[in-house]
N, C-alpha and C. Protein backbone atom coordinates (compact mmCIF):
# COMPACT_ATOMS: atom_id res chain seq x y z
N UNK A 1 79.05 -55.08 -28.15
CA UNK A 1 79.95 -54.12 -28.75
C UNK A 1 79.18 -53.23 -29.72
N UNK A 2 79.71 -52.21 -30.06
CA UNK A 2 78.72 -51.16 -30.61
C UNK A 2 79.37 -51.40 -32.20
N UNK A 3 78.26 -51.03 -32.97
CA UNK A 3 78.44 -51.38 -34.34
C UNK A 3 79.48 -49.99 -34.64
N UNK A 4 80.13 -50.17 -35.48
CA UNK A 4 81.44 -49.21 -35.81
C UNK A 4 80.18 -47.98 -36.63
N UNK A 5 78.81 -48.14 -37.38
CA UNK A 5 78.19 -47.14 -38.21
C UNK A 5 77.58 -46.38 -37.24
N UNK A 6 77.14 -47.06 -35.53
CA UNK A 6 76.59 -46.46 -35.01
C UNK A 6 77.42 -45.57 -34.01
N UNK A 7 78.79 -45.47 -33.67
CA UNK A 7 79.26 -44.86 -33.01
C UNK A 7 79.42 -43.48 -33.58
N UNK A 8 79.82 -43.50 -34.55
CA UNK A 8 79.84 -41.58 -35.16
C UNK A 8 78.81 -40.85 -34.73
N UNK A 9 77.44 -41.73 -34.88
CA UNK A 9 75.61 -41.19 -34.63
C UNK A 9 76.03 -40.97 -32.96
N UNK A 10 76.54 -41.71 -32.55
CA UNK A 10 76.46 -41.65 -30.82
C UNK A 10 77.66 -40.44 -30.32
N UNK A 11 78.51 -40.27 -30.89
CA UNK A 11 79.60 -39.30 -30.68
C UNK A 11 78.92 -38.08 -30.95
N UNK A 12 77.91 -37.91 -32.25
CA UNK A 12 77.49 -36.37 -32.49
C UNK A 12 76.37 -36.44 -31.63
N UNK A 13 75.53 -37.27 -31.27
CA UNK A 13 74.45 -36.95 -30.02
C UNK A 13 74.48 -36.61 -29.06
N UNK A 14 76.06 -36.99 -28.45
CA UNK A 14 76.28 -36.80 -27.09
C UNK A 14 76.96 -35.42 -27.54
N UNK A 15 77.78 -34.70 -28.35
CA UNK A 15 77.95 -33.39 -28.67
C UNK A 15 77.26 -32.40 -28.39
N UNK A 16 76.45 -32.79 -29.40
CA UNK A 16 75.24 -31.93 -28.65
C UNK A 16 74.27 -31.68 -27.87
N UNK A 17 74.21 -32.54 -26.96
CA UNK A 17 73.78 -32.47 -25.98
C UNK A 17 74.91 -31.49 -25.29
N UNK A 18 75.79 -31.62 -25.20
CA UNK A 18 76.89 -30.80 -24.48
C UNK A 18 76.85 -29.38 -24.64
N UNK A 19 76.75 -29.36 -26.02
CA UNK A 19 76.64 -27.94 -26.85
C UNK A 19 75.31 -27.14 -26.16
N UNK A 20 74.28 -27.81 -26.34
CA UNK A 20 73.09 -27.54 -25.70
C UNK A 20 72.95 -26.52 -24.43
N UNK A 21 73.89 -27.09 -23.21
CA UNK A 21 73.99 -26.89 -22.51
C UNK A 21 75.02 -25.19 -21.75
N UNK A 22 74.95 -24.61 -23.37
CA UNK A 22 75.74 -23.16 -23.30
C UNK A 22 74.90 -22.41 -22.11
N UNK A 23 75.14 -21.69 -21.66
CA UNK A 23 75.12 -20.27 -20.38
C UNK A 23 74.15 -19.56 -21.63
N UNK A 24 73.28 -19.31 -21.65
CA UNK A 24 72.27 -18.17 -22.29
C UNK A 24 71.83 -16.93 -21.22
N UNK A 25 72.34 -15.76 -21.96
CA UNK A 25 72.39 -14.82 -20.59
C UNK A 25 70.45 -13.59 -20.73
N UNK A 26 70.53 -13.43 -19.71
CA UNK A 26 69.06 -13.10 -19.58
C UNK A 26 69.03 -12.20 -19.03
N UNK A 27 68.40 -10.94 -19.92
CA UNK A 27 68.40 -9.62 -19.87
C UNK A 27 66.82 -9.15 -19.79
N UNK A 28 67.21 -7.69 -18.83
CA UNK A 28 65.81 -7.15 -19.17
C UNK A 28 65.66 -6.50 -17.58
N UNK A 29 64.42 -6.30 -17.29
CA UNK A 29 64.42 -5.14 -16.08
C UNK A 29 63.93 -6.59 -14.71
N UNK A 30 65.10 -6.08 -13.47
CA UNK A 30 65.15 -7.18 -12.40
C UNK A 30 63.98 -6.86 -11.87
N UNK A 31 63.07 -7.82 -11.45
CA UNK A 31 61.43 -7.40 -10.39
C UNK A 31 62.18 -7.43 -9.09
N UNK A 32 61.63 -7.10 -8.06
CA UNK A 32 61.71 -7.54 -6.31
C UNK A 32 61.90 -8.93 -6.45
N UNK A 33 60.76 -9.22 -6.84
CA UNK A 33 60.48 -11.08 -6.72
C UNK A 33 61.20 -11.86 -7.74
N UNK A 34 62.11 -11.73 -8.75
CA UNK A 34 62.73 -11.97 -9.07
C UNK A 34 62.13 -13.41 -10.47
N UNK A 35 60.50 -12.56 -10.52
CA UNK A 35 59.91 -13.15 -11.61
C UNK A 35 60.06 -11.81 -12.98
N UNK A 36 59.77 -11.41 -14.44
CA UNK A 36 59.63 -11.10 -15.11
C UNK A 36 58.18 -10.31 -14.77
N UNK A 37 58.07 -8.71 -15.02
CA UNK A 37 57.27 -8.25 -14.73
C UNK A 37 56.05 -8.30 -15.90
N UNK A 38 54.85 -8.41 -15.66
CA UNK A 38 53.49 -8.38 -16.52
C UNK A 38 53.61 -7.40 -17.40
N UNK A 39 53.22 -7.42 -18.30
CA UNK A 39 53.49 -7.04 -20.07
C UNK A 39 52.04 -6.44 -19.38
N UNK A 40 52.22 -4.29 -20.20
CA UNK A 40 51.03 -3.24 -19.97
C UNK A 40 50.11 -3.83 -21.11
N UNK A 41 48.81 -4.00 -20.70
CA UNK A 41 47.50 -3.94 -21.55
C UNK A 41 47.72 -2.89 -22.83
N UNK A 42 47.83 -3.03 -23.94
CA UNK A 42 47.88 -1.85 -24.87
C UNK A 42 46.94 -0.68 -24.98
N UNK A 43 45.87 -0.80 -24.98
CA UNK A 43 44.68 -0.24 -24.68
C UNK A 43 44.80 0.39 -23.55
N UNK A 44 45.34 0.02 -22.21
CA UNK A 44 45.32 0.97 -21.17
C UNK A 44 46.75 1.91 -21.77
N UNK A 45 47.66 1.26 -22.17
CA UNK A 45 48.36 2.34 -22.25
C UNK A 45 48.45 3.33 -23.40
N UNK A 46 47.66 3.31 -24.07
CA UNK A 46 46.78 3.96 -25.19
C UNK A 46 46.35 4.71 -24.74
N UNK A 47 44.81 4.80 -23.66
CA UNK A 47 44.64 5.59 -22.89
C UNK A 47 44.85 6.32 -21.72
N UNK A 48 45.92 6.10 -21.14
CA UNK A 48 46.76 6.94 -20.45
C UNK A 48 47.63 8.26 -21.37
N UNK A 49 47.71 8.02 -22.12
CA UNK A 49 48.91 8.72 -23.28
C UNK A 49 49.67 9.24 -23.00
N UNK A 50 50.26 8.98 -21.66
CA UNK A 50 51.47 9.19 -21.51
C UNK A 50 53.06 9.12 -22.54
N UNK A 51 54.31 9.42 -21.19
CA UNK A 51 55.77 9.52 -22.08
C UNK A 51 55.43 7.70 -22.58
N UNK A 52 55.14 7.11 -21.91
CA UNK A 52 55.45 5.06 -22.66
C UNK A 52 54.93 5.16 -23.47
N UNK A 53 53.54 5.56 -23.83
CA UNK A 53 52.67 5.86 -25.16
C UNK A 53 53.55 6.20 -26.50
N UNK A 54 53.94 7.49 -26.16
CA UNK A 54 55.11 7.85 -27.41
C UNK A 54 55.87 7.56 -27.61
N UNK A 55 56.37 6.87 -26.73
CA UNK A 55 58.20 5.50 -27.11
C UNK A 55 57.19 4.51 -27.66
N UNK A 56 56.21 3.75 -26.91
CA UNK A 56 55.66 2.72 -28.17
C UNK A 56 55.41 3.11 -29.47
N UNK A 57 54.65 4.52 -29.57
CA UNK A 57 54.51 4.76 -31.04
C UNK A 57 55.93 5.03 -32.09
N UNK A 58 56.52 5.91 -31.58
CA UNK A 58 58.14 6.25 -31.81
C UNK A 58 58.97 4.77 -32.37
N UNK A 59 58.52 3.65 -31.77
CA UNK A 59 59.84 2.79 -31.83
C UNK A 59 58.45 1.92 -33.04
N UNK A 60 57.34 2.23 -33.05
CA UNK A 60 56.73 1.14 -34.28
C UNK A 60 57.15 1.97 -35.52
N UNK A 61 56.77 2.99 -35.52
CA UNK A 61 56.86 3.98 -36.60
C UNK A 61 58.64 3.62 -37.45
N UNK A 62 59.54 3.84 -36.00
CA UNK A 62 61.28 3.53 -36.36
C UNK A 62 61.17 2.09 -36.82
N UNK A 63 60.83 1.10 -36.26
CA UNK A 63 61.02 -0.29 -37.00
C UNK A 63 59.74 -0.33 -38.25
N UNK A 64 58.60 0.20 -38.34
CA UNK A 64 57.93 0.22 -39.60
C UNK A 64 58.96 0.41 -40.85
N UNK A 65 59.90 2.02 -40.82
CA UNK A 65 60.68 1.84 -41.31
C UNK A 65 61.88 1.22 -41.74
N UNK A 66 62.02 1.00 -40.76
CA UNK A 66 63.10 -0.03 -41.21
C UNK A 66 62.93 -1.50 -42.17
N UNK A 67 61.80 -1.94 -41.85
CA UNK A 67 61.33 -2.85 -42.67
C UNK A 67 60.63 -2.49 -44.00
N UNK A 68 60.68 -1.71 -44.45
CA UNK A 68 60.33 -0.78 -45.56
C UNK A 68 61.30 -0.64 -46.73
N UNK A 69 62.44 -0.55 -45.96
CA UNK A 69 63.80 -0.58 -46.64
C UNK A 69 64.44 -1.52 -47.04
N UNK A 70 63.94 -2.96 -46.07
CA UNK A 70 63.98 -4.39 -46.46
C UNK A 70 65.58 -4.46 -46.37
């Protein structure tokens, strides 16, 4: 028989384990293959200087600020 101190410990373990088990939804751009596509070399895309170039710089510069402001 289970000790009456240890059942509360066993009721919240098995909780969460349950809890655990939420739907986490997963966003972001679909590949063909249906893996997560390879993250650009920075440096190559540095030297390309392309339009991605200036959204990377654009969006450090926008969150630099933002953390500035704290």
């Amino acid at each position: 028989m289970i000790s009456k101190s240890v059942a509360p410990f066993l009721a919240l373990g098995s909780a969460s384990l349950a809890l655990a088990q939420d739907f986490i939804a997963t966003t972001g751009v679909v590949a063909q293959n249906g893996s997560a596509p390879i993250r650009r070399n920075i440096n190559e895309l540095a030297s390309e200087a392309g339009p991605q170039w200036d959204l990377y710089i654009q969006s450090t510069v926008c969150c630099t600020k933002l953390q500035a402001r704290g």
